[in-house]
Protein backbone atom coordinates (compact mmCIF):
# COMPACT_ATOMS: atom_id res chain seq x y z
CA UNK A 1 -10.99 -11.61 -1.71
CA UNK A 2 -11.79 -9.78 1.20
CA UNK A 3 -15.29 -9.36 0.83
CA UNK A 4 -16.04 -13.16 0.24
CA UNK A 5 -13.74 -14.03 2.59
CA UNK A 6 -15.82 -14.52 5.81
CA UNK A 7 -18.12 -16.34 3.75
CA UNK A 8 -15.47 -18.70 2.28
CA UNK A 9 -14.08 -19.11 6.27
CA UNK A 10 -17.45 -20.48 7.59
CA UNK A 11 -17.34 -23.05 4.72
CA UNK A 12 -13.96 -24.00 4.98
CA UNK A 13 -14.26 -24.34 8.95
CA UNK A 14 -15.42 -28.29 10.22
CA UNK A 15 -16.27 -29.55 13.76
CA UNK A 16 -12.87 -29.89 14.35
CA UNK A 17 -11.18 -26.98 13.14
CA UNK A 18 -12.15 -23.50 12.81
CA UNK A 19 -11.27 -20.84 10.23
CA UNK A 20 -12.08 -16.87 11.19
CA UNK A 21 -10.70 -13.57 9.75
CA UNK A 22 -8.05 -11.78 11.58
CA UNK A 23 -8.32 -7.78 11.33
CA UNK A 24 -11.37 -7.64 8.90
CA UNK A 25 -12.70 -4.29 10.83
CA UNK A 26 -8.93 -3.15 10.73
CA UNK A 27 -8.37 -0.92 8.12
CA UNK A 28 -5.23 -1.08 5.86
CA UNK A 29 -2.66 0.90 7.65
CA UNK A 30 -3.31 -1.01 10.32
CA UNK A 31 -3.05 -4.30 9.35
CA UNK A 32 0.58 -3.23 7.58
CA UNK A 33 1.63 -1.84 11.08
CA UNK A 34 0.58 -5.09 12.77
CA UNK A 35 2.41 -7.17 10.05
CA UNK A 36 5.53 -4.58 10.48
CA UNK A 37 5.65 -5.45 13.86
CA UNK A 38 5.81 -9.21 13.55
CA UNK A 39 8.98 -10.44 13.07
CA UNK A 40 8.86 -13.66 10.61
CA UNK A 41 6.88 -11.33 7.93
CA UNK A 42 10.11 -9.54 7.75
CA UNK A 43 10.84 -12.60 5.58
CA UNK A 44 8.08 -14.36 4.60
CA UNK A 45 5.78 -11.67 4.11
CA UNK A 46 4.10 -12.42 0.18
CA UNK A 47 1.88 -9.81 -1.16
CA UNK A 48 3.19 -9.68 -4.41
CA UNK A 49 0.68 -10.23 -7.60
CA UNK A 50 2.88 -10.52 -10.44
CA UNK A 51 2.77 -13.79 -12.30
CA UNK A 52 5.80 -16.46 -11.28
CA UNK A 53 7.45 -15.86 -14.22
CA UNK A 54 8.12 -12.23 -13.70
CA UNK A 55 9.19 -12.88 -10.03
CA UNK A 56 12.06 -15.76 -11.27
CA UNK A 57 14.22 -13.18 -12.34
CA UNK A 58 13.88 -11.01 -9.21
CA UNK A 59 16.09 -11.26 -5.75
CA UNK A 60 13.86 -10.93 -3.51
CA UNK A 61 10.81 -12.84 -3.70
CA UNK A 62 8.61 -9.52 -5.02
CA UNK A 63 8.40 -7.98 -8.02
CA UNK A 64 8.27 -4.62 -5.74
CA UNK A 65 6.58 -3.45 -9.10
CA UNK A 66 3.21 -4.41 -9.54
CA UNK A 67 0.29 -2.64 -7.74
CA UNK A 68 -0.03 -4.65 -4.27
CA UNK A 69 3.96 -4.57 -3.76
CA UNK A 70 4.16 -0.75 -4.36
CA UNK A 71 1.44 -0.05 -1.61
CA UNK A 72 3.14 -2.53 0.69
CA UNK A 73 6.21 -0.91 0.35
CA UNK A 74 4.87 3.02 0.29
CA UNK A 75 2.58 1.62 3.42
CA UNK A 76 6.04 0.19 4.97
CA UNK A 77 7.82 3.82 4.28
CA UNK A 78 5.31 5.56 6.22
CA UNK A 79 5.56 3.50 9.34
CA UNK A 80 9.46 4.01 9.09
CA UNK A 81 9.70 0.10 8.92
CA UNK A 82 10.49 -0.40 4.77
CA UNK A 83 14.47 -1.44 5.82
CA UNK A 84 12.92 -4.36 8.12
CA UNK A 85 11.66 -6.08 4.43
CA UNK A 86 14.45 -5.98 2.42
CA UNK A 87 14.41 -9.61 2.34
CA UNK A 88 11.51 -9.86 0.63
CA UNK A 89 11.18 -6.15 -1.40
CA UNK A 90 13.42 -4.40 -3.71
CA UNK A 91 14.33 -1.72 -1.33
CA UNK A 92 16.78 -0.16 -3.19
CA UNK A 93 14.94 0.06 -6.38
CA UNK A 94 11.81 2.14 -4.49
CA UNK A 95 14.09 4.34 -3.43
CA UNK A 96 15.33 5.16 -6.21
CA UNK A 97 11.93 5.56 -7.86
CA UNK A 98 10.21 6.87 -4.99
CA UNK A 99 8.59 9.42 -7.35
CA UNK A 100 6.98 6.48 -9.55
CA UNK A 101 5.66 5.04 -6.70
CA UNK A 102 4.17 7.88 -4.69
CA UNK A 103 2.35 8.60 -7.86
CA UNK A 104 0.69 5.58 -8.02
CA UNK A 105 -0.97 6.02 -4.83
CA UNK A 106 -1.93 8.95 -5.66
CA UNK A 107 -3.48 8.29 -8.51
CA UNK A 108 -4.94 5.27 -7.37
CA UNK A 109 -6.63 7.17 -4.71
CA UNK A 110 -8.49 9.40 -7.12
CA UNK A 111 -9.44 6.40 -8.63
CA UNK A 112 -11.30 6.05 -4.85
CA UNK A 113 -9.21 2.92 -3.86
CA UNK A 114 -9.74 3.31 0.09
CA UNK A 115 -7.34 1.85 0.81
CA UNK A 116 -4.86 4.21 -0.86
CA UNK A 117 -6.91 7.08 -0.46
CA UNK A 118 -6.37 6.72 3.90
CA UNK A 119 -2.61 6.16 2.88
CA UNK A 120 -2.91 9.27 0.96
CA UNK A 121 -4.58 10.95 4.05
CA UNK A 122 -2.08 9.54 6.65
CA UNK A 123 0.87 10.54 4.67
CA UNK A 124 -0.84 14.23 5.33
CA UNK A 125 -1.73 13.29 9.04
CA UNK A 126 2.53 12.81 9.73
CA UNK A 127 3.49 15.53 7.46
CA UNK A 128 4.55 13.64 4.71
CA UNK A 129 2.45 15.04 2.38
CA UNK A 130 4.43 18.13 1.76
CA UNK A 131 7.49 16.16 1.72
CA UNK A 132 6.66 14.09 -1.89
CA UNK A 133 9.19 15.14 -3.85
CA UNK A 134 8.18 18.02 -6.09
CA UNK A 135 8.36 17.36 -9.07
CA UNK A 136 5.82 17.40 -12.72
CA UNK A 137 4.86 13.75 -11.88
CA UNK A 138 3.48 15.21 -8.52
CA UNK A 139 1.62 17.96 -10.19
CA UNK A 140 -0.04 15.61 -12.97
CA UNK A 141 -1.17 13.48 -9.77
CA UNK A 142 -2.80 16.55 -8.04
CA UNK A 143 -4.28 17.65 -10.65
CA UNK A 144 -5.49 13.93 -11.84
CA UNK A 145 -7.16 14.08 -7.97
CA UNK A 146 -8.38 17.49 -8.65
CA UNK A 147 -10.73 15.84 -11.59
CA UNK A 148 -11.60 12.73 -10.38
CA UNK A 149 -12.36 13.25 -6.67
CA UNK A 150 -15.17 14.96 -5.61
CA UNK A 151 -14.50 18.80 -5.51
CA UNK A 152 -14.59 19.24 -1.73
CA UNK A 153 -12.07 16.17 -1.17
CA UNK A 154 -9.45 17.05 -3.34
CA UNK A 155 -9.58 20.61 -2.15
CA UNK A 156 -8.55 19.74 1.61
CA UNK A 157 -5.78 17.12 0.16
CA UNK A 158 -4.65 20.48 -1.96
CA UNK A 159 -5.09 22.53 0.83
CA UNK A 160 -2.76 20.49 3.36
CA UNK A 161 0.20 20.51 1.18
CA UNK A 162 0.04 19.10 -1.86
């Protein structure tokens, strides 16, 4: 969506009313510390992916299982602002699979997802990195990075902490 989406803005837009992108040259992080910092998102805030049926049977309006809510929440950690959304997120249950979810940013950024691979990177920037629980699920990830990234990027994510 984001790459069609200053296209689809200049269509949508009339003489009367104008539709622009907020935060296009913004990268990730960003955006989620922007969004952290605005109040109503605290409850409104909808990123989540999953089909309607699997969110029925959920609390909060999430999943906090599929792909986009587990980077929103992981993204949310790392600013220190993840209690602010428990309204909308399953705060509990991340917590008590941290693990699970770390892992799938990090294997989603050897799979070269930017946007998970500057979460990745940032977690390292605020010494989080070392931090990740240690753990076989850690060690699958690192070495999952260690074949799928190219050689010189997956040596300085090894060589900050991982």
């Amino acid at each position: 969506m984001s790459h069609v989406e200053p296209m689809l803005l200049g269509r949508l837009s009339t003489e009367r009313m104008r539709f622009q992108s907020s935060g296009a040259g913004l990268p990730r992080i960003e955006k989620m510390e922007k969004t952290a910092g605005y109040s109503p998102a605290r409850t409104l805030l909808d990123v989540c992916v999953a089909p309607q049926k699997m969110r029925a049977w959920t609390k909060p309006p999430h999943c906090s299982r599929c792909w986009k809510c587990a980077r929103a929440m992981v993204n949310l950690d790392v600013l220190g602002k993840l209690d602010d959304f428990g309204a909308v997120f399953d705060v509990p249950h991340y917590r008590q699979n941290k693990r699970e979810y770390l892992l799938t940013i990090i294997k989603s950024a050897a799979e070269c997802k930017p946007a998970d691979r500057d979460l990745l990177e940032l977690m390292y920037e605020m010494s989080l990195g070392p931090q990740i629980p240690h753990c076989g699920l850690v060690a699958r990830g690192m070495t999952f990075l260690r074949k799928r990234l190219k050689p010189t990027l997956a040596k300085s994510l090894i060589l900050k902490g991982a």
